[in-house]
Protein backbone atom coordinates (compact mmCIF):
# COMPACT_ATOMS: atom_id res chain seq x y z
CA UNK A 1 0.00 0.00 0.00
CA UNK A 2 1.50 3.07 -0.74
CA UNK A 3 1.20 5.90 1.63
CA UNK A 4 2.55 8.75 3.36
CA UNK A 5 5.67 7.66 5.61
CA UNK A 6 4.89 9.24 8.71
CA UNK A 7 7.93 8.27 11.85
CA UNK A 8 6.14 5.74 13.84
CA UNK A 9 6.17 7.66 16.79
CA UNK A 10 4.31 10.27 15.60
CA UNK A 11 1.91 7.87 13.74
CA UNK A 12 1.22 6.35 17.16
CA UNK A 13 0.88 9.69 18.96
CA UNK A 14 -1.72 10.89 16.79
CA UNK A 15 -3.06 8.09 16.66
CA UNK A 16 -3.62 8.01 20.13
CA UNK A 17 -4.79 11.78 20.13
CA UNK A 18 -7.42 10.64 17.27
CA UNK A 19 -8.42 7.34 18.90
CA UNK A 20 -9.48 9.91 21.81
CA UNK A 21 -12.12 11.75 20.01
CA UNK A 22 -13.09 9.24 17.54
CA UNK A 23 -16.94 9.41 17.54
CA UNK A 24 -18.52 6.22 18.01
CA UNK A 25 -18.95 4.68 14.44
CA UNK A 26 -20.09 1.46 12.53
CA UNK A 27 -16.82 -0.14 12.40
CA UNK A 28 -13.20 -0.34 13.58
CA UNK A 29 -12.06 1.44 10.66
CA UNK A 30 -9.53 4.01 12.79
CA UNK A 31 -7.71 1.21 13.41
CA UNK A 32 -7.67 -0.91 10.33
CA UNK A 33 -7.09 2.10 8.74
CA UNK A 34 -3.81 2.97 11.30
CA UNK A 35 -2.84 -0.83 10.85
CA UNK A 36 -0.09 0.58 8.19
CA UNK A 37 1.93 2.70 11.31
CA UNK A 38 1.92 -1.03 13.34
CA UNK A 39 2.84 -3.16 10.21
CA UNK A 40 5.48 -0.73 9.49
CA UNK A 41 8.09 -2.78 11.21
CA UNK A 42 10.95 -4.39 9.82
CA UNK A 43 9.34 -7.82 8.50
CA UNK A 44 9.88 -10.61 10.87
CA UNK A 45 11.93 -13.75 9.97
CA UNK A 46 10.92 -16.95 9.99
CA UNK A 47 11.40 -19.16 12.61
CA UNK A 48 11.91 -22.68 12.47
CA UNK A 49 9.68 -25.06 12.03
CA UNK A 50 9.08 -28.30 10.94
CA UNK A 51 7.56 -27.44 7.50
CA UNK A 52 8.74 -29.99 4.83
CA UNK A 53 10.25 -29.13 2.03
CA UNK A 54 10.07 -25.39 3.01
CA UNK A 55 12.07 -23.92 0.20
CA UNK A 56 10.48 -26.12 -2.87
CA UNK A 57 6.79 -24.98 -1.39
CA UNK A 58 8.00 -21.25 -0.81
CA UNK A 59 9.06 -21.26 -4.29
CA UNK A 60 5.92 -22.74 -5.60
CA UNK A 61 3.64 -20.61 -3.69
CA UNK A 62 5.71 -17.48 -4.83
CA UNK A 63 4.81 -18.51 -8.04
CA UNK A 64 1.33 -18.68 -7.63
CA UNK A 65 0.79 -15.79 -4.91
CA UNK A 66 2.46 -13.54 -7.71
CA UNK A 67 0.34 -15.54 -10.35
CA UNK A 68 1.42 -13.44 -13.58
CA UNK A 69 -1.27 -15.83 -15.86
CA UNK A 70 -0.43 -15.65 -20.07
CA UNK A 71 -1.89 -12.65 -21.48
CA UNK A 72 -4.45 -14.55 -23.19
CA UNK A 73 -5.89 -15.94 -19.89
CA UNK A 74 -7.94 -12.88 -18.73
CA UNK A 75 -8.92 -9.50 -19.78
CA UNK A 76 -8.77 -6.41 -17.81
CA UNK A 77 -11.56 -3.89 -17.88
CA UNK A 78 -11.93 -0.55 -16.00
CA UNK A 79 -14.82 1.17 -15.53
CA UNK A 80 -15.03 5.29 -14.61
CA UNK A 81 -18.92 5.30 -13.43
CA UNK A 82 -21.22 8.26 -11.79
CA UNK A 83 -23.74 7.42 -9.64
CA UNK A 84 -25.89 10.74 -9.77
CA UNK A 85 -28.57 9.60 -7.01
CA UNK A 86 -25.37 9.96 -4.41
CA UNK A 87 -23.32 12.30 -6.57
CA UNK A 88 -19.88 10.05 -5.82
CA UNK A 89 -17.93 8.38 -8.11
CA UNK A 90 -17.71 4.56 -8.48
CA UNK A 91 -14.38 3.37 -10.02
CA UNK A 92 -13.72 0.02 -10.44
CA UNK A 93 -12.05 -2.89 -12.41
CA UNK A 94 -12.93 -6.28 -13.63
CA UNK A 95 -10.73 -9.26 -13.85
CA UNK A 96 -12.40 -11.34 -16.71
CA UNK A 97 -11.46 -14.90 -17.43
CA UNK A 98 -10.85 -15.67 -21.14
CA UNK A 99 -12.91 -18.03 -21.64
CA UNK A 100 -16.03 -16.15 -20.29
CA UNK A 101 -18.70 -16.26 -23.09
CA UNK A 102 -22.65 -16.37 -23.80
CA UNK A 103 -22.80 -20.31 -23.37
CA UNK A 104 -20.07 -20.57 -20.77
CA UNK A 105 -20.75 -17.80 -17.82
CA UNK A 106 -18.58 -17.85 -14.80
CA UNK A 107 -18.49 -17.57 -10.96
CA UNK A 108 -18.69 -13.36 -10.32
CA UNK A 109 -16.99 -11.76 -7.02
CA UNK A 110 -17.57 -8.56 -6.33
CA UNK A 111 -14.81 -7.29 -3.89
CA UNK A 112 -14.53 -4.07 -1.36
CA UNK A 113 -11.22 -3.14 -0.56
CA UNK A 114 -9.36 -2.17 3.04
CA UNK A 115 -9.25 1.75 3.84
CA UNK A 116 -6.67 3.59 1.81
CA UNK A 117 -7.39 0.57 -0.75
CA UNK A 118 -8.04 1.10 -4.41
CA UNK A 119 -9.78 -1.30 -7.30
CA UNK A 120 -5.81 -1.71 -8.20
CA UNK A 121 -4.96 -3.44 -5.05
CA UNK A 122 -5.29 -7.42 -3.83
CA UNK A 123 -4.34 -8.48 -7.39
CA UNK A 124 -3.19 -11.91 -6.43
CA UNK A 125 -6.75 -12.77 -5.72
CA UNK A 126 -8.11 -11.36 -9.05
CA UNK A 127 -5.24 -12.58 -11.26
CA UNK A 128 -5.21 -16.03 -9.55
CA UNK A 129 -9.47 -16.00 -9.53
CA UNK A 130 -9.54 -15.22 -13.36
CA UNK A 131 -6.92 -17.41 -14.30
CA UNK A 132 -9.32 -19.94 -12.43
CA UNK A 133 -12.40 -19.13 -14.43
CA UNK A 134 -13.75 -16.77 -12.26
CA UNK A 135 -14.41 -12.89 -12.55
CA UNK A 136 -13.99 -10.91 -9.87
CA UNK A 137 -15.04 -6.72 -9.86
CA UNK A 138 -12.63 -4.62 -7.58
CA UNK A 139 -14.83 -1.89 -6.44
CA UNK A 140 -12.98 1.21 -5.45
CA UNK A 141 -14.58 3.41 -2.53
CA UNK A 142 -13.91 7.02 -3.40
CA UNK A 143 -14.22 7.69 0.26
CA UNK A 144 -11.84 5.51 1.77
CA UNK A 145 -9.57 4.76 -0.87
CA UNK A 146 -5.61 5.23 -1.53
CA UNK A 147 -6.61 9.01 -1.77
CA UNK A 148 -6.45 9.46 1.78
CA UNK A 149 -2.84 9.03 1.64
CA UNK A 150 -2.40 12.37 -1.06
CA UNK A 151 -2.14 15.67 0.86
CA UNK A 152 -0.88 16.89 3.58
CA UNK A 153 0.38 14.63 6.35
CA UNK A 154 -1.11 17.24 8.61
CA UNK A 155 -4.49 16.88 7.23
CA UNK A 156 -3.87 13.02 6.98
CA UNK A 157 -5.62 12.47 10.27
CA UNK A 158 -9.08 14.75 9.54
CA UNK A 159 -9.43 12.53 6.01
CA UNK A 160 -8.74 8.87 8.14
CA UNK A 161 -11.98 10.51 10.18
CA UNK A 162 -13.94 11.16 7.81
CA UNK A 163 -13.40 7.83 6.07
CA UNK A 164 -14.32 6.28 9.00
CA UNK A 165 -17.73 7.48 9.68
CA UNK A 166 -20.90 5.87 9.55
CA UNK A 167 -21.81 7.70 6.29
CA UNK A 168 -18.78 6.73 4.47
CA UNK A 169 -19.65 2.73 5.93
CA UNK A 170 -23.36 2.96 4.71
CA UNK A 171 -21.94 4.82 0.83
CA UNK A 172 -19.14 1.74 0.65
CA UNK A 173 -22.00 -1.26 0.27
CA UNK A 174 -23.76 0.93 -1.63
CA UNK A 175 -20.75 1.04 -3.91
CA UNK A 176 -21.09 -2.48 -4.46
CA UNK A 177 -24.65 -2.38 -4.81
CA UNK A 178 -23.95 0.19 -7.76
CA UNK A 179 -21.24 -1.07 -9.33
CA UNK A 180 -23.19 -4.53 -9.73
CA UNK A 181 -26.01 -2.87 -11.06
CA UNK A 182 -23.63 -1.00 -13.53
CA UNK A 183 -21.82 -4.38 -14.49
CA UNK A 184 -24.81 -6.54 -15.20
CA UNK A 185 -26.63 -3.28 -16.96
CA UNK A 186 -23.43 -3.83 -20.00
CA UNK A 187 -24.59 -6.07 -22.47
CA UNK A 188 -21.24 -6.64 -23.94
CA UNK A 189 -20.28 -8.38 -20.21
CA UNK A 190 -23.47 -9.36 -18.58
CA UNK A 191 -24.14 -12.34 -20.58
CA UNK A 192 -21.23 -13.63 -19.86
CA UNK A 193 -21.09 -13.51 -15.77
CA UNK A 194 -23.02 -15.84 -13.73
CA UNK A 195 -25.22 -13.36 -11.78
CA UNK A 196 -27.49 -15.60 -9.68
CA UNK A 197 -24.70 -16.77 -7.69
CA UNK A 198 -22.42 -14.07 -6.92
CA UNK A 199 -19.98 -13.83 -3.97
CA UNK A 200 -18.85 -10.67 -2.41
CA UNK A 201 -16.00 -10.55 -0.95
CA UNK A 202 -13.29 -8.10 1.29
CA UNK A 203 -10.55 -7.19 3.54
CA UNK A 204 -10.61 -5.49 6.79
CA UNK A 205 -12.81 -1.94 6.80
CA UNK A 206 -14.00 -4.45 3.13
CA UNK A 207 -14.99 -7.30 5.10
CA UNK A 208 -17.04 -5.29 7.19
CA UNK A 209 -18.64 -3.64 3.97
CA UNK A 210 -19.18 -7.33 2.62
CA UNK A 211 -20.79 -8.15 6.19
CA UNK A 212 -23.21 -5.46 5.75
CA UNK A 213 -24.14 -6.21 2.56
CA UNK A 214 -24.54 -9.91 3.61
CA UNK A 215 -27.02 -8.82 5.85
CA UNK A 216 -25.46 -7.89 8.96
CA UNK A 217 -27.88 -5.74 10.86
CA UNK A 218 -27.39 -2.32 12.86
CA UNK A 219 -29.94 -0.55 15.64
CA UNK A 220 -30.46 2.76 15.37
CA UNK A 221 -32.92 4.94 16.75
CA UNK A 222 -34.65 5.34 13.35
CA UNK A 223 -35.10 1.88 13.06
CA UNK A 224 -32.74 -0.80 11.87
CA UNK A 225 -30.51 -0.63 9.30
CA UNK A 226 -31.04 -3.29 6.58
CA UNK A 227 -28.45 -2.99 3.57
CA UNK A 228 -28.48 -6.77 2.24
CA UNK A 229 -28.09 -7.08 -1.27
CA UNK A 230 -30.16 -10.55 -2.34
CA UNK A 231 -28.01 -11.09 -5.62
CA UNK A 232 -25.24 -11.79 -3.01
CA UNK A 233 -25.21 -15.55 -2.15
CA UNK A 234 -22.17 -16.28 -0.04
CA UNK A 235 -18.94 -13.73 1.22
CA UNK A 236 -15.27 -14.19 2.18
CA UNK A 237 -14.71 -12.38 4.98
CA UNK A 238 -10.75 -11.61 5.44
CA UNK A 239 -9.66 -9.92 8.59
CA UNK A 240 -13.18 -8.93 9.52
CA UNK A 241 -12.67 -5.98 12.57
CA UNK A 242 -15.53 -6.46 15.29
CA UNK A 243 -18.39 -3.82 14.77
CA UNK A 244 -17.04 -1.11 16.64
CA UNK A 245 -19.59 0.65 19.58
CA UNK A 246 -22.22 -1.94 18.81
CA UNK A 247 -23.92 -3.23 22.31
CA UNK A 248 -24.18 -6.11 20.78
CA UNK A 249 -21.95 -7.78 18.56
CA UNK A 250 -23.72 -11.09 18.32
CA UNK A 251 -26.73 -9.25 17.17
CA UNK A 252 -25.47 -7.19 14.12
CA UNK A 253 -23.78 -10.31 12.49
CA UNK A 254 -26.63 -13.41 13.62
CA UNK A 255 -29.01 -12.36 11.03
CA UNK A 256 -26.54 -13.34 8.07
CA UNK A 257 -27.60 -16.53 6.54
CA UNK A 258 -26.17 -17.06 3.83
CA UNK A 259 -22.21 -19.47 3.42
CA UNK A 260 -20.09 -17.01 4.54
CA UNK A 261 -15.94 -18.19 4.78
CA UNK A 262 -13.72 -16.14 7.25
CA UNK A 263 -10.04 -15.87 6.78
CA UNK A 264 -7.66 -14.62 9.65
CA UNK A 265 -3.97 -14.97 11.48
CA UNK A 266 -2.64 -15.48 14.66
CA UNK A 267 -0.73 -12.62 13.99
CA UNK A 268 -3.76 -10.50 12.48
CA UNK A 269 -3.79 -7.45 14.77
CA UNK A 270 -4.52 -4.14 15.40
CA UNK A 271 -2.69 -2.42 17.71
CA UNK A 272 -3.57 1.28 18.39
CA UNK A 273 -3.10 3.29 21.69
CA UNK A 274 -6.62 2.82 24.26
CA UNK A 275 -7.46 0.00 21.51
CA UNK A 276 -6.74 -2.97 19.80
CA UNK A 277 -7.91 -6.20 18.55
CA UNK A 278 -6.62 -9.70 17.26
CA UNK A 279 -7.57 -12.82 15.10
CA UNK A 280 -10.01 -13.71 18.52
CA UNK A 281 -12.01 -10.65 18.05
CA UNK A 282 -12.36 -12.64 14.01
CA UNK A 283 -13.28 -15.48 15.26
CA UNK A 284 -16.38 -14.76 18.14
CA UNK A 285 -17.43 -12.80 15.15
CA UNK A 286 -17.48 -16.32 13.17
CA UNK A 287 -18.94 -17.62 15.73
CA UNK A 288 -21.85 -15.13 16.07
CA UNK A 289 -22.52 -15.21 12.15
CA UNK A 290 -25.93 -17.21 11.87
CA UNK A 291 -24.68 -18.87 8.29
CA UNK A 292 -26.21 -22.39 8.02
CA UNK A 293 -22.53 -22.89 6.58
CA UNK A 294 -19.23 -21.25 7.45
CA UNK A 295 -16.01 -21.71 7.73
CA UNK A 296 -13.25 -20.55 9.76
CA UNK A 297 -9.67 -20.42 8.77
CA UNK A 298 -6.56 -19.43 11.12
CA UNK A 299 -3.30 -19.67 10.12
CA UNK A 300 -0.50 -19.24 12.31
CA UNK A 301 1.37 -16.43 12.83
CA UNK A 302 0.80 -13.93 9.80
CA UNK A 303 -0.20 -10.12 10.22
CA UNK A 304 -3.39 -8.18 9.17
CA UNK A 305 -1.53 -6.58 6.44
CA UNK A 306 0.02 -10.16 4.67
CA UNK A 307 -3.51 -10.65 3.19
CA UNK A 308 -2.97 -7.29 0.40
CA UNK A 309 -0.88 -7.82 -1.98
CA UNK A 310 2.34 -6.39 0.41
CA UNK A 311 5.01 -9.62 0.20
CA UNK A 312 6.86 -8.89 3.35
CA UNK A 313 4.67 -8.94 5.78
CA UNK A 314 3.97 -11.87 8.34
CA UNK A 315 7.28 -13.10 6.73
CA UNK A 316 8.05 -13.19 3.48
CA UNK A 317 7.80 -17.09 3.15
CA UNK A 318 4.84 -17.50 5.30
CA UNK A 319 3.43 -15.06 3.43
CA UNK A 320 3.63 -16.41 0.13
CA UNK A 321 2.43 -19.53 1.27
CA UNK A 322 -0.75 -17.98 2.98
CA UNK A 323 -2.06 -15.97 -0.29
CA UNK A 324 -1.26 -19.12 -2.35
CA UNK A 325 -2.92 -21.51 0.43
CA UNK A 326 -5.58 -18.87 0.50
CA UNK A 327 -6.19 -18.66 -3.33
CA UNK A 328 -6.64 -21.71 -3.45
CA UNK A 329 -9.30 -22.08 -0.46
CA UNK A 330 -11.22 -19.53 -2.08
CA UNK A 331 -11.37 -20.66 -5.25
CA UNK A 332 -12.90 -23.59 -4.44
CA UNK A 333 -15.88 -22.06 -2.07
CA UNK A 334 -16.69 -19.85 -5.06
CA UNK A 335 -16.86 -22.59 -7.42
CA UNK A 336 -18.93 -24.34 -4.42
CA UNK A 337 -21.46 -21.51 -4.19
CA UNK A 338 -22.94 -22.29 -7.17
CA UNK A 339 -25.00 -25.36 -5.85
CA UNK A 340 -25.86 -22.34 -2.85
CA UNK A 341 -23.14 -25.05 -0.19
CA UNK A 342 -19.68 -22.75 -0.38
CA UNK A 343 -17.91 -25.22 0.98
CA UNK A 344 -14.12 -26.16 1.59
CA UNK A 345 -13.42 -29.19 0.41
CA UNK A 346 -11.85 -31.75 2.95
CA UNK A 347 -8.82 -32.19 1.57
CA UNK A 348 -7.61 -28.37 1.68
CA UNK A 349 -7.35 -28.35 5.43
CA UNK A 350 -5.07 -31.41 5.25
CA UNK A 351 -2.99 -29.90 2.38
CA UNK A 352 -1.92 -27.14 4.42
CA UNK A 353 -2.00 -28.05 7.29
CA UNK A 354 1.28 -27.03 8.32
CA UNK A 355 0.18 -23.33 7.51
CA UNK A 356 -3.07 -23.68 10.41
CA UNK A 357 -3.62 -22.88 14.03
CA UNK A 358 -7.22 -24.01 13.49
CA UNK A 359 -9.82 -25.07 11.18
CA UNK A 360 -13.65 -25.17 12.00
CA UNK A 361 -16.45 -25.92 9.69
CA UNK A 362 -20.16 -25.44 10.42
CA UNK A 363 -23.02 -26.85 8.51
CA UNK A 364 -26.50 -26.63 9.76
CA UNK A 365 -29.88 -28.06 8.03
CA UNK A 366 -32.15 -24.76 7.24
């Protein structure tokens, strides 16, 4: 991610002086969006273990966490879109397998980026997805996107707030919303996506978007707020924050039901002064998620920032192995979500299992 270098010290003081006043807000998004100050940190090494074969599956999994694919295996498309009802502008980009056509559709993922993201970011899921035979549409939120880091440093702290509020959290699922509508609206591409079984998908401050639009439900004193999109039928959930000055966390997450998959680390924390919160705070929030099926995946050690497209971070070989492990975990619960299961199949768990801390799967009859 690129972004203004700030000395750590002062990103933690102000941090700290921000943290302070922070209104209370929909989500943790002060500190996922401050993870970059705590990930900062010269990359850890690896300690040993008893991983076989370490260097021949590092290489590998460099390989395909840095999946180049043949030109001819996927097209790129950006789109530059206006939606006038909100006045904000919708950016995004669309990995497109090759083979995508009229008779053949495939598997669509819409995906919501982590603050100061952008629709050019996590490209080892959408080169590695398309290069799969599935499409995947990087929204970019104009509100919480890599623009935050342009400007003054001084000013750097008012722009995290205002990314952060509730407004900006209710405008980034209707992002998604809008950019789907755009998508399937293009008769040169809609024909050739599979939109009855779409997954949405997201890191961090994104997973928490995805969560809404999954159906994840917020009191108010206007009423409650409902902002589930029903062409959504299953979300990966990477890094998911907790929902931030909710009296109830079990409450805003228990009315998802549809396959949801949740992806975290050991080492996936934020660490802010007068806050933080770990892979634990991930996985009560798995557990709270009323999805008939879900899955939770830990793997050991890691950070919150290994799961962008940074390679250091975590560890530069642990890393590699975790986006390849978790390509290829996702790939097959998208492919899965088209008989409405999303499912991991039993044999991933045991293919990596030198990479996990733990591995739960829930299935429940409706």
């Amino acid at each position: 991610m690129n972004h203004t270098q700030l000395p750590d010290t002062e990103c933690q003081r102000q941090a700290f002086r921000l943290v302070g006043r922070w209104p209370v807000c929909l989500l943790l998004a002060a500190a996922v969006g401050l993870t970059a100050c705590a990930n900062r940190q010269t990359p850890a090494t690896d300690t040993a273990s008893p991983r076989a074969n370490w260097t021949e599956r590092q290489q590998a999994a460099l390989a395909a966490a840095q999946l180049l694919p043949e030109g001819g295996t996927y097209q790129s498309h950006y789109f530059d879109w206006h939606d006038h009802s909100r006045q904000r502008n919708v950016q995004a980009k669309l990995y497109l397998p090759q083979q995508a056509s009229d008779a053949q559709p495939v598997p669509l993922v819409v995906f919501s980026h982590g603050i100061g993201g952008s629709r050019e970011g996590y490209t080892y899921l959408g080169k590695n997805w398309a290069a799969q035979g599935i499409a995947s549409l990087h929204v970019q939120h104009a509100g919480s996107d890599n623009k935050l880091w342009s400007g003054s440093p001084l000013a750097l702290l008012s722009r995290m707030q205002e990314a952060a509020q509730e407004r900006e959290a209710v405008n980034r699922v209707h992002d998604l919303r809008f950019g789907l509508d755009r998508l399937l609206a293009d008769a040169s591409l809609a024909t050739r996506l599979d939109s009855q079984h779409i997954v949405a998908a997201g890191h961090s401050y994104g997973a928490n978007t995805v969560l809404l639009a999954a159906g994840a439900q917020v009191e108010r004193e206007a009423g409650v707020v409902q902002l589930r999109d029903d062409r959504i039928k299953a979300a990966i959930l990477i890094s998911a924050p907790p929902f931030h000055g909710e009296a109830s966390q079990e409450r805003v997450v228990a009315a998802i039901s549809m396959p949801t998959l949740h992806i975290t680390a050991t080492g996936d924390n934020i660490a802010i002064p007068g806050y933080t919160s770990n892979h634990e705070d991930r996985v009560r929030l798995f557990e709270s998620t009323g999805s008939l099926h879900k899955t939770l995946v830990v793997y050991r050690e890691g950070s919150h920032s290994m799961f962008t497209d940074r390679l250091q971070t975590g560890g530069p070989a642990l890393n590699s192995l975790v986006k390849a492990a978790t390509v290829d975990l996702t790939v097959s619960f998208i492919q899965s979500a088209r008989d409405g299961r999303a499912v991991v199949p039993r044999a991933w768990p045991e293919k990596h299992r030198d990479l996990l801390a733990q591995f739960v799967t829930h299935t429940a009859s409706p």
